[in-house]
C-alpha atoms as a PDB file:
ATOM      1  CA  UNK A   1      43.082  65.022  66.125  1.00  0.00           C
ATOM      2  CA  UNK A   2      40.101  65.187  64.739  1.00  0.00           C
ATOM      3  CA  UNK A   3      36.683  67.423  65.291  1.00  0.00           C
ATOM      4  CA  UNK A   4      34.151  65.338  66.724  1.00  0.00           C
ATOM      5  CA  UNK A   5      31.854  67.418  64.504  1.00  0.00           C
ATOM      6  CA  UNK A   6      33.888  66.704  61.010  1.00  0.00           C
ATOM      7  CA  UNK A   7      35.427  69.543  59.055  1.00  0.00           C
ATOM      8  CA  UNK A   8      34.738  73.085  60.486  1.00  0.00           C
ATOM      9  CA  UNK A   9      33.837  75.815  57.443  1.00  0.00           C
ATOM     10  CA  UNK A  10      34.207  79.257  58.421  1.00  0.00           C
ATOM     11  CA  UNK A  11      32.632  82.593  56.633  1.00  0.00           C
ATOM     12  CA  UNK A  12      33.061  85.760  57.418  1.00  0.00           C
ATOM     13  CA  UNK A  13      31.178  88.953  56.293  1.00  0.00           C
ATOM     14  CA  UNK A  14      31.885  92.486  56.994  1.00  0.00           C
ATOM     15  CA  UNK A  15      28.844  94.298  58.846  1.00  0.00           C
ATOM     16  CA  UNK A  16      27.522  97.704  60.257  1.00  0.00           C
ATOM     17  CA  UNK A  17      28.393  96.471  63.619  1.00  0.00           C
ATOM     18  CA  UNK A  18      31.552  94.816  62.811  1.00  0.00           C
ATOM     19  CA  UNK A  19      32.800  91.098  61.387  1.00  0.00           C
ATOM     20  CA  UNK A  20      30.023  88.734  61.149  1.00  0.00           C
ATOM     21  CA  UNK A  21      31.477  85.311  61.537  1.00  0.00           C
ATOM     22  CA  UNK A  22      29.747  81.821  62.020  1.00  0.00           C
ATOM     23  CA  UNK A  23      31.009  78.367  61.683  1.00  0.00           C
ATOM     24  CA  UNK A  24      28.893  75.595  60.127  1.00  0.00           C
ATOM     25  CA  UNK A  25      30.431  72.046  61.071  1.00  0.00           C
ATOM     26  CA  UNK A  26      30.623  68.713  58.844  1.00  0.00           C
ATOM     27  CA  UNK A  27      28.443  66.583  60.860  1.00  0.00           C
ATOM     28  CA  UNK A  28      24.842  67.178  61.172  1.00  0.00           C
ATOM     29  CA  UNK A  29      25.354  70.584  58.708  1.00  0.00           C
ATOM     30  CA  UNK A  30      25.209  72.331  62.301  1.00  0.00           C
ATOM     31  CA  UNK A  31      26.254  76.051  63.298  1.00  0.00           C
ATOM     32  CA  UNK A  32      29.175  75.970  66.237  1.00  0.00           C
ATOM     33  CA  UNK A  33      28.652  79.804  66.672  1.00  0.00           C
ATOM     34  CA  UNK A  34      27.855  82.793  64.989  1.00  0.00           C
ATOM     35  CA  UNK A  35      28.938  86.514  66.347  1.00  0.00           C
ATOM     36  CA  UNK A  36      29.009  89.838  64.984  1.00  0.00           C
ATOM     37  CA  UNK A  37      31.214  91.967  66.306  1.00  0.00           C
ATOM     38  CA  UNK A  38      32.537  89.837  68.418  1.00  0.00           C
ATOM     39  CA  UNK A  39      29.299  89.594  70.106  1.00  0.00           C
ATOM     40  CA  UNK A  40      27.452  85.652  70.225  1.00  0.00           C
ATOM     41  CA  UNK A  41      23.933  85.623  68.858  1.00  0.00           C
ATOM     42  CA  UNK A  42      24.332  82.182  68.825  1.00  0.00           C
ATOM     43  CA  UNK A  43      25.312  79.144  71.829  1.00  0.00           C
ATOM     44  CA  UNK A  44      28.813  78.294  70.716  1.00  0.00           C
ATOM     45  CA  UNK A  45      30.673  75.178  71.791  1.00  0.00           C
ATOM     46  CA  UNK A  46      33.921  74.034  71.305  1.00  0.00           C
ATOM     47  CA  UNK A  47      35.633  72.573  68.325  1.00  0.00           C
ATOM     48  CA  UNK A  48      36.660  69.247  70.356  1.00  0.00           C
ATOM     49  CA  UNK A  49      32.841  68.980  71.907  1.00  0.00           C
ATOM     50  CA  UNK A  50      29.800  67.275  70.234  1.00  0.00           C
ATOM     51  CA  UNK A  51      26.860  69.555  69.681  1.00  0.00           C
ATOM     52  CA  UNK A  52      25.404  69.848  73.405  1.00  0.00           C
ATOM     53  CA  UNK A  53      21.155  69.408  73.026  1.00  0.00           C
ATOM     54  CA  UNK A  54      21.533  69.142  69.637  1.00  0.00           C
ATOM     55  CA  UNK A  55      22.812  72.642  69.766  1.00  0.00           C
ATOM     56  CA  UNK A  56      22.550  73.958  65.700  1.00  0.00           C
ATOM     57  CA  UNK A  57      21.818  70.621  64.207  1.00  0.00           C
ATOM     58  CA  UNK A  58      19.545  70.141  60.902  1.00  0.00           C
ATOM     59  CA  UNK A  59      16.751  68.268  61.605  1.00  0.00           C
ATOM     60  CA  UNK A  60      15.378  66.264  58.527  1.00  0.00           C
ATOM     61  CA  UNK A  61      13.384  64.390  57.584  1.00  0.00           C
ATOM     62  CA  UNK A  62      11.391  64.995  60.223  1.00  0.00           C
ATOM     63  CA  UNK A  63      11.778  67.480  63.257  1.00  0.00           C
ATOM     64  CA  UNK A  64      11.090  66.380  67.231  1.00  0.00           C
ATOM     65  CA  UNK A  65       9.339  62.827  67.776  1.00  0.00           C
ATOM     66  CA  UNK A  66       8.005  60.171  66.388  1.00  0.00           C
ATOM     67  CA  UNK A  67       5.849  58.428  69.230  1.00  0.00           C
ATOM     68  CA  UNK A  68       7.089  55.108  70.232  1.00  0.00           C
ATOM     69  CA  UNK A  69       9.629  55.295  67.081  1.00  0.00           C
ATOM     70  CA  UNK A  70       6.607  53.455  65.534  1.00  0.00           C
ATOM     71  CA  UNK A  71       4.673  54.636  62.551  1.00  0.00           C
ATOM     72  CA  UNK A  72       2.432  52.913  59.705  1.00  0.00           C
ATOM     73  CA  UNK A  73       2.811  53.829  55.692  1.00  0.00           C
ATOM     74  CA  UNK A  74       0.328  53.275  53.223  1.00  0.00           C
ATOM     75  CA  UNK A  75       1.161  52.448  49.524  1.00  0.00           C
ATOM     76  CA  UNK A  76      -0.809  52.896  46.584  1.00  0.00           C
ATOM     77  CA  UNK A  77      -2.553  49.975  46.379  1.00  0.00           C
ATOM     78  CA  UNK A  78      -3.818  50.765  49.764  1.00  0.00           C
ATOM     79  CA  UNK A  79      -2.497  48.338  52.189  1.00  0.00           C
ATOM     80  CA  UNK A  80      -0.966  49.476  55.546  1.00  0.00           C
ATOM     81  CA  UNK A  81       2.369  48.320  56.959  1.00  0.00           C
ATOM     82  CA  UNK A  82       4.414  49.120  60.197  1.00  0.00           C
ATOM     83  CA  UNK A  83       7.625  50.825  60.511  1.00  0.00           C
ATOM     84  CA  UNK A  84      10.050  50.495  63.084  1.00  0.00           C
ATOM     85  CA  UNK A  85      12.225  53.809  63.505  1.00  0.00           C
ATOM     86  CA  UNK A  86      15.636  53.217  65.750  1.00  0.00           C
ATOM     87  CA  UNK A  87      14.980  54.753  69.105  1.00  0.00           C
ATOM     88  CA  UNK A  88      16.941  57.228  69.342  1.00  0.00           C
ATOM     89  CA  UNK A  89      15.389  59.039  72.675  1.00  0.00           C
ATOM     90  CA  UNK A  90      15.648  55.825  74.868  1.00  0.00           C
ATOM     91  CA  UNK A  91      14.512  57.069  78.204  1.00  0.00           C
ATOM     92  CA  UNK A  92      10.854  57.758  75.941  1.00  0.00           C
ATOM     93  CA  UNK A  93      11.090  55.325  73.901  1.00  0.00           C
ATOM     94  CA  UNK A  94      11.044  57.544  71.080  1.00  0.00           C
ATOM     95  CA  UNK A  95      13.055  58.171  67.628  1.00  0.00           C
ATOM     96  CA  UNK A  96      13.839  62.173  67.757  1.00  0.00           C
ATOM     97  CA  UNK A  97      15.384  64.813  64.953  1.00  0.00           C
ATOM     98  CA  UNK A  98      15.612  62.993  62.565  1.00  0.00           C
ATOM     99  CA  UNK A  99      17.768  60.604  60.282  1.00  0.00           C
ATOM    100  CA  UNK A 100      20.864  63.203  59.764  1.00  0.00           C
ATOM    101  CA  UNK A 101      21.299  64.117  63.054  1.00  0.00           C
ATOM    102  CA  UNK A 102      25.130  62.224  62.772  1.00  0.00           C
ATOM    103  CA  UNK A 103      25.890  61.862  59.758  1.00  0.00           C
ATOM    104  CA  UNK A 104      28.409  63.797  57.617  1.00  0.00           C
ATOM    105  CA  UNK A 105      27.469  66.295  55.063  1.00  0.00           C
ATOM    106  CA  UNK A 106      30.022  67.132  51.839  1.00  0.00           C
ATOM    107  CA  UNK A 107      30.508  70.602  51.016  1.00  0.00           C
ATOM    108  CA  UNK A 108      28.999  71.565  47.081  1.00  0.00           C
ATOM    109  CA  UNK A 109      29.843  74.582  46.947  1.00  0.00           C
ATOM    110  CA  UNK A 110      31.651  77.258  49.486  1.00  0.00           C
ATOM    111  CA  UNK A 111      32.693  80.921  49.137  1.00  0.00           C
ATOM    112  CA  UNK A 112      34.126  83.673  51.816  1.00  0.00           C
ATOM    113  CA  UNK A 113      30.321  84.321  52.617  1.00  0.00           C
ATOM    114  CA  UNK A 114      28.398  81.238  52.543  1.00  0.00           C
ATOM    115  CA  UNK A 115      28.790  77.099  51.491  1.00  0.00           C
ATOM    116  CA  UNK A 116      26.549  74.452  50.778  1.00  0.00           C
ATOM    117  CA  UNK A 117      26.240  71.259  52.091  1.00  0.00           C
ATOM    118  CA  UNK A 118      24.802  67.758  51.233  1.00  0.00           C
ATOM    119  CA  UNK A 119      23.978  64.602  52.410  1.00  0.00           C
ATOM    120  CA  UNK A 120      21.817  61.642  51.363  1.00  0.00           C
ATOM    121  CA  UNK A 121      19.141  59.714  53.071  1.00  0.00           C
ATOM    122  CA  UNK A 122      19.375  56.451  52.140  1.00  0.00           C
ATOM    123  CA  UNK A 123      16.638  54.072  52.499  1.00  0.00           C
ATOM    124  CA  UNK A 124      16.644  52.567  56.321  1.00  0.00           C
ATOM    125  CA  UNK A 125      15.298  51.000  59.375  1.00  0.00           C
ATOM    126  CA  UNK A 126      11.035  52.511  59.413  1.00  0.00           C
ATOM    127  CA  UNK A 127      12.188  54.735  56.712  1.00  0.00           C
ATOM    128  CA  UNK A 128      12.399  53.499  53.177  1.00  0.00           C
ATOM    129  CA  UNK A 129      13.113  56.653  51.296  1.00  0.00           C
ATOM    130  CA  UNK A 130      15.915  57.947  49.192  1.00  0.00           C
ATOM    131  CA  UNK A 131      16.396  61.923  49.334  1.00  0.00           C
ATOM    132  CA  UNK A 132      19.277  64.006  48.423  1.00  0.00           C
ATOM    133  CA  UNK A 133      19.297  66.626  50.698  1.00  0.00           C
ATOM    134  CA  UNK A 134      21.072  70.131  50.410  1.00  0.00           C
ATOM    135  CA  UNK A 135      21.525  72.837  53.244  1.00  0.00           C
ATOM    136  CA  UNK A 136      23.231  76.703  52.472  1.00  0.00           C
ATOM    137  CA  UNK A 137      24.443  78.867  54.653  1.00  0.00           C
ATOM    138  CA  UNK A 138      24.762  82.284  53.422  1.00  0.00           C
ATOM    139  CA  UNK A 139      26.036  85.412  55.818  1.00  0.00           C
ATOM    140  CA  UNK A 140      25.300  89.297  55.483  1.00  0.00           C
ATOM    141  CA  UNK A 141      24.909  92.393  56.656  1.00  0.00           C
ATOM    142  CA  UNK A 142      20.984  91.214  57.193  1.00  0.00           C
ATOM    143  CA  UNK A 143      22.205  88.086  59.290  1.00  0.00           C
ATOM    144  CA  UNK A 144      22.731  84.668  58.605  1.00  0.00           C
ATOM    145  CA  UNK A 145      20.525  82.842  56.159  1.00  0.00           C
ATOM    146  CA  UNK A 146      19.783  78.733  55.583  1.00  0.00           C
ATOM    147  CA  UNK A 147      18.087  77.611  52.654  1.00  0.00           C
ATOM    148  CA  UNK A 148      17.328  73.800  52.779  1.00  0.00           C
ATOM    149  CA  UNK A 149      16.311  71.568  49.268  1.00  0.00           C
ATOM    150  CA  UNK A 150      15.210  67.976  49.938  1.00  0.00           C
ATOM    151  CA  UNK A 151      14.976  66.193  46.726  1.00  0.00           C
ATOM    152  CA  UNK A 152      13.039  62.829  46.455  1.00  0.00           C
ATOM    153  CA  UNK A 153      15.401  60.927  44.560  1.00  0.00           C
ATOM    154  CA  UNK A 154      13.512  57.600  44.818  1.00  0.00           C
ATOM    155  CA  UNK A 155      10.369  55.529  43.318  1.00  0.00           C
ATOM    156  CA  UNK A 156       7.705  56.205  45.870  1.00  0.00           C
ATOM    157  CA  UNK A 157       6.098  59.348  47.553  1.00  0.00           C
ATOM    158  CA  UNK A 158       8.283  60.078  50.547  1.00  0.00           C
ATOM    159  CA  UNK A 159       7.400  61.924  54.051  1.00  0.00           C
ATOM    160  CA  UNK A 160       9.635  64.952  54.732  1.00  0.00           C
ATOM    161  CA  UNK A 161       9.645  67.527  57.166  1.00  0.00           C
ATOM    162  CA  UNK A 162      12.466  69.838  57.887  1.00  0.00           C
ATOM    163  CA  UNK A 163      13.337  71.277  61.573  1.00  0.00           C
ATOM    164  CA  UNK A 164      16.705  73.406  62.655  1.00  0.00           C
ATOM    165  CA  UNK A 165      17.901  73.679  66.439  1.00  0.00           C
ATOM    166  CA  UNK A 166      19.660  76.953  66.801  1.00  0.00           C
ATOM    167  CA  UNK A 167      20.666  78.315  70.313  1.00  0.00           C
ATOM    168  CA  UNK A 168      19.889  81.992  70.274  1.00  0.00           C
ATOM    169  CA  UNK A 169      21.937  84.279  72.371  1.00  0.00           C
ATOM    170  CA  UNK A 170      22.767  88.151  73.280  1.00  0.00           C
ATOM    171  CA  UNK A 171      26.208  87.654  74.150  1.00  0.00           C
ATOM    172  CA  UNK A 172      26.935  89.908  77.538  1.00  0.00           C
ATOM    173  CA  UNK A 173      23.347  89.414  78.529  1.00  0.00           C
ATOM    174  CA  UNK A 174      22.076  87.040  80.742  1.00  0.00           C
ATOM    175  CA  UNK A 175      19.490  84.909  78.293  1.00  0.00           C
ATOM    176  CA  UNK A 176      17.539  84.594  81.849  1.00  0.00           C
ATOM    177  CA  UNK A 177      16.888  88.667  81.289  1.00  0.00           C
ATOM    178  CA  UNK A 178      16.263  88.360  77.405  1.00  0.00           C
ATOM    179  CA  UNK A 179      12.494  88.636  76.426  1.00  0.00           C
ATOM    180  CA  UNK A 180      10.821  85.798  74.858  1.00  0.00           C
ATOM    181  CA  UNK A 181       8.210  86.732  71.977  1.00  0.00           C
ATOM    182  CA  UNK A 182       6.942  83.369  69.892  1.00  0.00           C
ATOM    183  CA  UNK A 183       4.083  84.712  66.732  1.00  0.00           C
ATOM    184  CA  UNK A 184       2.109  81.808  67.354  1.00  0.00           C
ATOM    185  CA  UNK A 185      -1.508  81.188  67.881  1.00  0.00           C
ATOM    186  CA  UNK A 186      -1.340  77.436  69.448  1.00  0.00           C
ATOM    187  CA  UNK A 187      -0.036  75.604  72.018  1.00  0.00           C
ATOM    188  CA  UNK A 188       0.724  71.299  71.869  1.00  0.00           C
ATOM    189  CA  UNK A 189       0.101  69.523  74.980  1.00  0.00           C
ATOM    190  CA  UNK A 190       2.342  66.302  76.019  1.00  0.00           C
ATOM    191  CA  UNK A 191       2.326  63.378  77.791  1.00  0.00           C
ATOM    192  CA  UNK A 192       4.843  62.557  80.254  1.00  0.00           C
ATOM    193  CA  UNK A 193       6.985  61.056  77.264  1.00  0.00           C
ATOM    194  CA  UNK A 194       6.751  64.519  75.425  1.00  0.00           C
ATOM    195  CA  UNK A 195       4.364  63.154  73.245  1.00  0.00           C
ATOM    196  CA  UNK A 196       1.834  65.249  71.402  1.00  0.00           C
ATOM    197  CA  UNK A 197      -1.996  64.146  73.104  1.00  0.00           C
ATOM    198  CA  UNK A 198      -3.558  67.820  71.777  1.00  0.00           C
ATOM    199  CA  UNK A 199      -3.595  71.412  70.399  1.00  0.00           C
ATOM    200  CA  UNK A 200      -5.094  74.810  71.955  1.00  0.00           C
ATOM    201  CA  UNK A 201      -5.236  77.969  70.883  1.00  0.00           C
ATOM    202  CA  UNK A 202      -3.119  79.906  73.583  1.00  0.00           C
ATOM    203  CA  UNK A 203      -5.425  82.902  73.836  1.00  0.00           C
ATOM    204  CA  UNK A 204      -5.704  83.447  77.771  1.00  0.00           C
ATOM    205  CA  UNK A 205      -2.988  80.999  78.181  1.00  0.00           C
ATOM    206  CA  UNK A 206       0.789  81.366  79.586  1.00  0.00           C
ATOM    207  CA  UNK A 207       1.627  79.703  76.774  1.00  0.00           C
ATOM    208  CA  UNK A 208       0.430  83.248  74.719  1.00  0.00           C
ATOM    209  CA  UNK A 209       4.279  84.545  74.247  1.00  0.00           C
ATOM    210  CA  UNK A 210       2.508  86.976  71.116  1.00  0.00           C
ATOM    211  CA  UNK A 211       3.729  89.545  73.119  1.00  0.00           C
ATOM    212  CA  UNK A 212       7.023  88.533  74.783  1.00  0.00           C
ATOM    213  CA  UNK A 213       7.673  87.358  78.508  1.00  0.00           C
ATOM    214  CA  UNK A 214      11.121  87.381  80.352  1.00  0.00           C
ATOM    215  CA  UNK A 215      12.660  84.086  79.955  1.00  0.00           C
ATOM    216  CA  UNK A 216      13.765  83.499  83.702  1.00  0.00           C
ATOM    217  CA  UNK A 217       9.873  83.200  83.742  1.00  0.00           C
ATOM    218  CA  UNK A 218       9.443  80.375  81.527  1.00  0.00           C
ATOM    219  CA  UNK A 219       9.988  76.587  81.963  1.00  0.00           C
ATOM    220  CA  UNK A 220      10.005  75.735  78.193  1.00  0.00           C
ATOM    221  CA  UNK A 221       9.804  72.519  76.090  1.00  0.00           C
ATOM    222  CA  UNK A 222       6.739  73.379  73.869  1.00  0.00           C
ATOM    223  CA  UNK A 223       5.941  72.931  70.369  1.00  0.00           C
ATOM    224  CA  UNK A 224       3.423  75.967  69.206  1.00  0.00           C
ATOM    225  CA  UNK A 225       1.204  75.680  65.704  1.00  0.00           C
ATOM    226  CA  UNK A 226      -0.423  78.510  64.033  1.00  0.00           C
ATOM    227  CA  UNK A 227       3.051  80.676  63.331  1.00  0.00           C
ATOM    228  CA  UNK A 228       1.979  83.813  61.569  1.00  0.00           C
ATOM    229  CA  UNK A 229       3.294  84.845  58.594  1.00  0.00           C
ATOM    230  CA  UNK A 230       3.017  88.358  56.924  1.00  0.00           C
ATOM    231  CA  UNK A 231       4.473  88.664  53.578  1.00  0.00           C
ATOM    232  CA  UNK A 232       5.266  85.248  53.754  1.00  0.00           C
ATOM    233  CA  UNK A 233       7.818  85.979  57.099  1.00  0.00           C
ATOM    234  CA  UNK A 234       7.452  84.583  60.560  1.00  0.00           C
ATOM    235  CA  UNK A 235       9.317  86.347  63.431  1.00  0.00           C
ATOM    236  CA  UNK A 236      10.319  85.092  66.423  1.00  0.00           C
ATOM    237  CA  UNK A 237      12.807  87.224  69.040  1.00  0.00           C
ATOM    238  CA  UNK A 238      15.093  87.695  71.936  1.00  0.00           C
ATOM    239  CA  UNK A 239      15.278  91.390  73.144  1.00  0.00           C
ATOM    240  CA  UNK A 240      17.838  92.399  75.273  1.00  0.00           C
ATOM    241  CA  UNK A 241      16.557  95.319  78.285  1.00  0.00           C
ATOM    242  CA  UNK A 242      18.680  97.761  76.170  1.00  0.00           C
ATOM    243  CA  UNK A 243      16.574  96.828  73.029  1.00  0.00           C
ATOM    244  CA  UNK A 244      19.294  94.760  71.334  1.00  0.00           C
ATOM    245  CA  UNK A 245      17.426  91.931  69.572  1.00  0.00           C
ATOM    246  CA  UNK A 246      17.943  88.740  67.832  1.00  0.00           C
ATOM    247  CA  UNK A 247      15.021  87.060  65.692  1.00  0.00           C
ATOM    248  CA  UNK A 248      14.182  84.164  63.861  1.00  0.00           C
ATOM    249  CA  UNK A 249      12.619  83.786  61.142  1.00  0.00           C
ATOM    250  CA  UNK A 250      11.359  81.763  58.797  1.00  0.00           C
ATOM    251  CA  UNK A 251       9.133  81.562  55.533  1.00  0.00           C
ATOM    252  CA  UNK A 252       5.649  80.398  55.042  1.00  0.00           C
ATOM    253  CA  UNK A 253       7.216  76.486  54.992  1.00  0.00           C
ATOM    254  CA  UNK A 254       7.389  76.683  58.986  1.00  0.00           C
ATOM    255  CA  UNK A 255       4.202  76.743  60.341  1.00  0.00           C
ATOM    256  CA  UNK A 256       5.432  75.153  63.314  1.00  0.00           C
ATOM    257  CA  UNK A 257       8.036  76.474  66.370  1.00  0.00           C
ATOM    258  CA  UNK A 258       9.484  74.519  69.540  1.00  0.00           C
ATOM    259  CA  UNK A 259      10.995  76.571  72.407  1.00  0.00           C
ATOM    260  CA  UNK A 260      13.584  75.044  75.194  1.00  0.00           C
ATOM    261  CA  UNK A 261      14.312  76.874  78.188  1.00  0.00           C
ATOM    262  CA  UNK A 262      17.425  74.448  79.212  1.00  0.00           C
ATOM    263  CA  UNK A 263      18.943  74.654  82.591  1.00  0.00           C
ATOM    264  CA  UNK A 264      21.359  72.599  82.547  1.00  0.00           C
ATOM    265  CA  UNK A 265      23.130  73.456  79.313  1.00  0.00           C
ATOM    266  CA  UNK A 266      26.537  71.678  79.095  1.00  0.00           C
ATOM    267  CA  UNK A 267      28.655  74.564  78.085  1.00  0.00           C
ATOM    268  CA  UNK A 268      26.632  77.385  80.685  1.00  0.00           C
ATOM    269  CA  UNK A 269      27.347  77.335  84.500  1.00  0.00           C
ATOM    270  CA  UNK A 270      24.921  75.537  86.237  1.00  0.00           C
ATOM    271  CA  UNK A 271      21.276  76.815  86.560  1.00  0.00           C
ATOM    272  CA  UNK A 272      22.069  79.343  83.687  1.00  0.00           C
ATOM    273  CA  UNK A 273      19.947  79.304  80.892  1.00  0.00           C
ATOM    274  CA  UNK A 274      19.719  78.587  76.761  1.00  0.00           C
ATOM    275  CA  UNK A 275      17.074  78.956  74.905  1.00  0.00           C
ATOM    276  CA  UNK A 276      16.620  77.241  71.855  1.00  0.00           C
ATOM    277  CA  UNK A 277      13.977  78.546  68.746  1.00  0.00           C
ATOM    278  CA  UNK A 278      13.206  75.695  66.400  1.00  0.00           C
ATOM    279  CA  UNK A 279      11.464  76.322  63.447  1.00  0.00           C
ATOM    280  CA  UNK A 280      10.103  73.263  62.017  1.00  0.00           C
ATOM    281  CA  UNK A 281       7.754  72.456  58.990  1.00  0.00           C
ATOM    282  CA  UNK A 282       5.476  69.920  60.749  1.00  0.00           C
ATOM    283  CA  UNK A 283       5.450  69.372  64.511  1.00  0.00           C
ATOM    284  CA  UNK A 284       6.110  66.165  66.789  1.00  0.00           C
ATOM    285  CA  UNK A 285       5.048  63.167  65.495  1.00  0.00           C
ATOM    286  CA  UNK A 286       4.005  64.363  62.072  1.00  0.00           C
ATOM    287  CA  UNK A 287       4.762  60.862  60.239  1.00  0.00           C
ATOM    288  CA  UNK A 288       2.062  59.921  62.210  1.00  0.00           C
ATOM    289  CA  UNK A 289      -0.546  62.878  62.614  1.00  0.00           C
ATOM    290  CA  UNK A 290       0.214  63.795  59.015  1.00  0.00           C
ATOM    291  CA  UNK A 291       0.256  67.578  60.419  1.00  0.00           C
ATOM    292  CA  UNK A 292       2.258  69.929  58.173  1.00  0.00           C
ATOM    293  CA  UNK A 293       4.026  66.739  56.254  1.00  0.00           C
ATOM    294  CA  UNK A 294       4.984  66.682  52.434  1.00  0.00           C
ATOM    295  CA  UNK A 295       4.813  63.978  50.539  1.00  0.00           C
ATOM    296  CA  UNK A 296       7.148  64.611  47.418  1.00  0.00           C
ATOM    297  CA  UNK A 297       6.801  62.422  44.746  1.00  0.00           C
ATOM    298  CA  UNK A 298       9.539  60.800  42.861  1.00  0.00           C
ATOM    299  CA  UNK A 299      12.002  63.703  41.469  1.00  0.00           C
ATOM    300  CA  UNK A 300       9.773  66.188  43.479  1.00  0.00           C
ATOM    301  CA  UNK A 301      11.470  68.974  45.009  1.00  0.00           C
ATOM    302  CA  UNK A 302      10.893  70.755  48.954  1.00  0.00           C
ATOM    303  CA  UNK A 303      12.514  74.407  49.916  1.00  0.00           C
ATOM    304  CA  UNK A 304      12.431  76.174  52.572  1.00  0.00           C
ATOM    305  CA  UNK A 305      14.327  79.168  54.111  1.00  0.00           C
ATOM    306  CA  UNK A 306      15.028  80.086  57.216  1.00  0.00           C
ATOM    307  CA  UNK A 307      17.319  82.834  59.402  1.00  0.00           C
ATOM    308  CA  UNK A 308      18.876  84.577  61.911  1.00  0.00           C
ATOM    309  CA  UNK A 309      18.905  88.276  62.158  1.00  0.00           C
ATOM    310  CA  UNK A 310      20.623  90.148  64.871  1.00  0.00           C
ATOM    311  CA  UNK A 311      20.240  93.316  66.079  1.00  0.00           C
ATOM    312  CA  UNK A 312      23.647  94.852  67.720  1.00  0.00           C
ATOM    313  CA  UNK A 313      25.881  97.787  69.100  1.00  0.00           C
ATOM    314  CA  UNK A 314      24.437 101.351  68.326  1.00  0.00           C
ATOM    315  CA  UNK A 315      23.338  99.886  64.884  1.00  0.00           C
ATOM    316  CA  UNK A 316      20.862  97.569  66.632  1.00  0.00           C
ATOM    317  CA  UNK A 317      19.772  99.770  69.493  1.00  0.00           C
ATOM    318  CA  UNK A 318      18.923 102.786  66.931  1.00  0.00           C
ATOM    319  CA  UNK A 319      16.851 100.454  64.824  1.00  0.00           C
ATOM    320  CA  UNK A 320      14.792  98.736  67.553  1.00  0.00           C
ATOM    321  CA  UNK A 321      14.067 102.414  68.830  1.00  0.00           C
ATOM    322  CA  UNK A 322      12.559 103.101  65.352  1.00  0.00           C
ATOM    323  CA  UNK A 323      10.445 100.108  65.258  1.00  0.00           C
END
């Protein structure tokens, strides 16, 4: 039978602390797991599941919500018409993650270390827009890299944002004792719906994770603005009590990061903990803020990189000791 997640692609890469491996599945260009040395960095789930929580999924073209699945476009000669998303979160009456978020990408191009997928958005329900996207995952001894290009193959300017839902993980560690550290400077406040109704700096805050907290501390699903970049690289981390680390990070395109603390995790025993790190290009409900959304014009081309870099065995331990 089948995958429930399409076509699994495997790559492998030899590493100071052993075999890096991850596997990237068909549907939703989404990463099932990702170890080195044997160790998971990443949530993994099983071949014959669906991704649990959207666990690894590509988010595009836009990340999070879009209020009421509602939102209004204006076209060059000025006049304003409503579109009607599908809603996709029903109990919020929201659409969520995206247009992609089921659909099957085609491999381009695939090699030992990484492959690239694509898939189209075709012009739809509340979003009129054709874009060719493209997503690559490369591995090495640095960690696992994704490079996203969203290509606005139609007539008309086109929205796009680009999110990614990764899991992150020390495997052999409880995530409850991992360390939490988010390099951002604002905090969004929902509604009961999970709606965006403002943004605060999160100086004084608990929200102010600039300098790590424990994650059994932390009941988590927040987007946070004002990412910091230096060089052009955002960092965000898990650190293990032994100093083992994994971080995300992502280029100057993500201004924007969502954190989950989820308890109830479908492949975790009960009241264990996942924690996902979501950098995203624009936050909830950009199409209709406008917040950190491109508008590509016809043939115009988006890029953005993102990655995971793990820190592991004696290899990792040494390194976070220098640092």
């Amino acid at each position: 039978m089948r995958a429930p997640t399409g076509d699994q692609y495997e790559l492998t890469c030899d590493t100071p602390d052993g075999q890096a491996k991850a596997v990237i599945t068909q549907l939703a260009a989404g990463i099932r797991s990702y170890s080195v040395g044997g160790i998971d960095v990443t949530e993994p789930f099983d071949e014959a599941s669906t991704p649990p929580s959207g666990c690894g999924i590509v988010l595009v073209p836009w990340p999070n919500r879009v209020k009421d699945a509602t939102w209004w476009l204006r076209d060059e000669s000025g006049s304003v018409s409503e579109q009607k998303l599908a809603v996709t979160e029903p109990a919020r009456g929201n659409a969520i993650h995206g247009l992609l978020r089921y659909s099957p990408y085609l491999p381009v191009l695939r090699g030992r270390e990484s492959i690239t997928l694509g898939a189209t958005v075709y012009p739809q329900l509340g979003y009129p827009f054709l874009l060719d996207t493209t997503v690559r995952y490369s591995l090495s001894a640095d960690g696992l890299t994704v490079e996203h290009t969203i290509v606005n193959a139609g007539q008309s300017d086109a929205p796009v944002a680009i999110g990614a839902h990764p899991y992150l993980k020390i495997g052999g560690v409880e995530t409850a004792d991992l360390v939490l550290k988010l390099d951002a400077a604002t905090h969004f406040e929902v509604d009961e719906r999970m709606n965006v109704v403002d943004e605060h700096p999160v100086d004084g805050t608990e929200y102010d994770l600039r300098e790590g907290r424990r994650v059994a501390d932390l009941r988590l699903d927040d987007g946070f603005g004002g990412v910091q970049h230096e060089s052009g690289r955002a960092e965000h981390s898990l650190t293990a009590p032994d100093g083992r680390s994994v971080t995300l990070w992502a280029d100057d395109s993500f201004g924007f990061v969502q954190a989950f603390t989820h308890r109830s995790f479908a492949t975790l025993p009960q009241g264990q903990v996942a924690v996902a790190i979501e950098p995203m290009t624009a936050p909830a409900n950009a199409l209709n803020s406008g917040q950190g959304l491109r508008w590509l014009g016809a043939g115009e081309t988006m890029k953005a990189r993102w990655g995971i870099a793990p820190l592991l065995g004696a290899h990792g331990v040494q390194g976070a000791a220098r640092a």
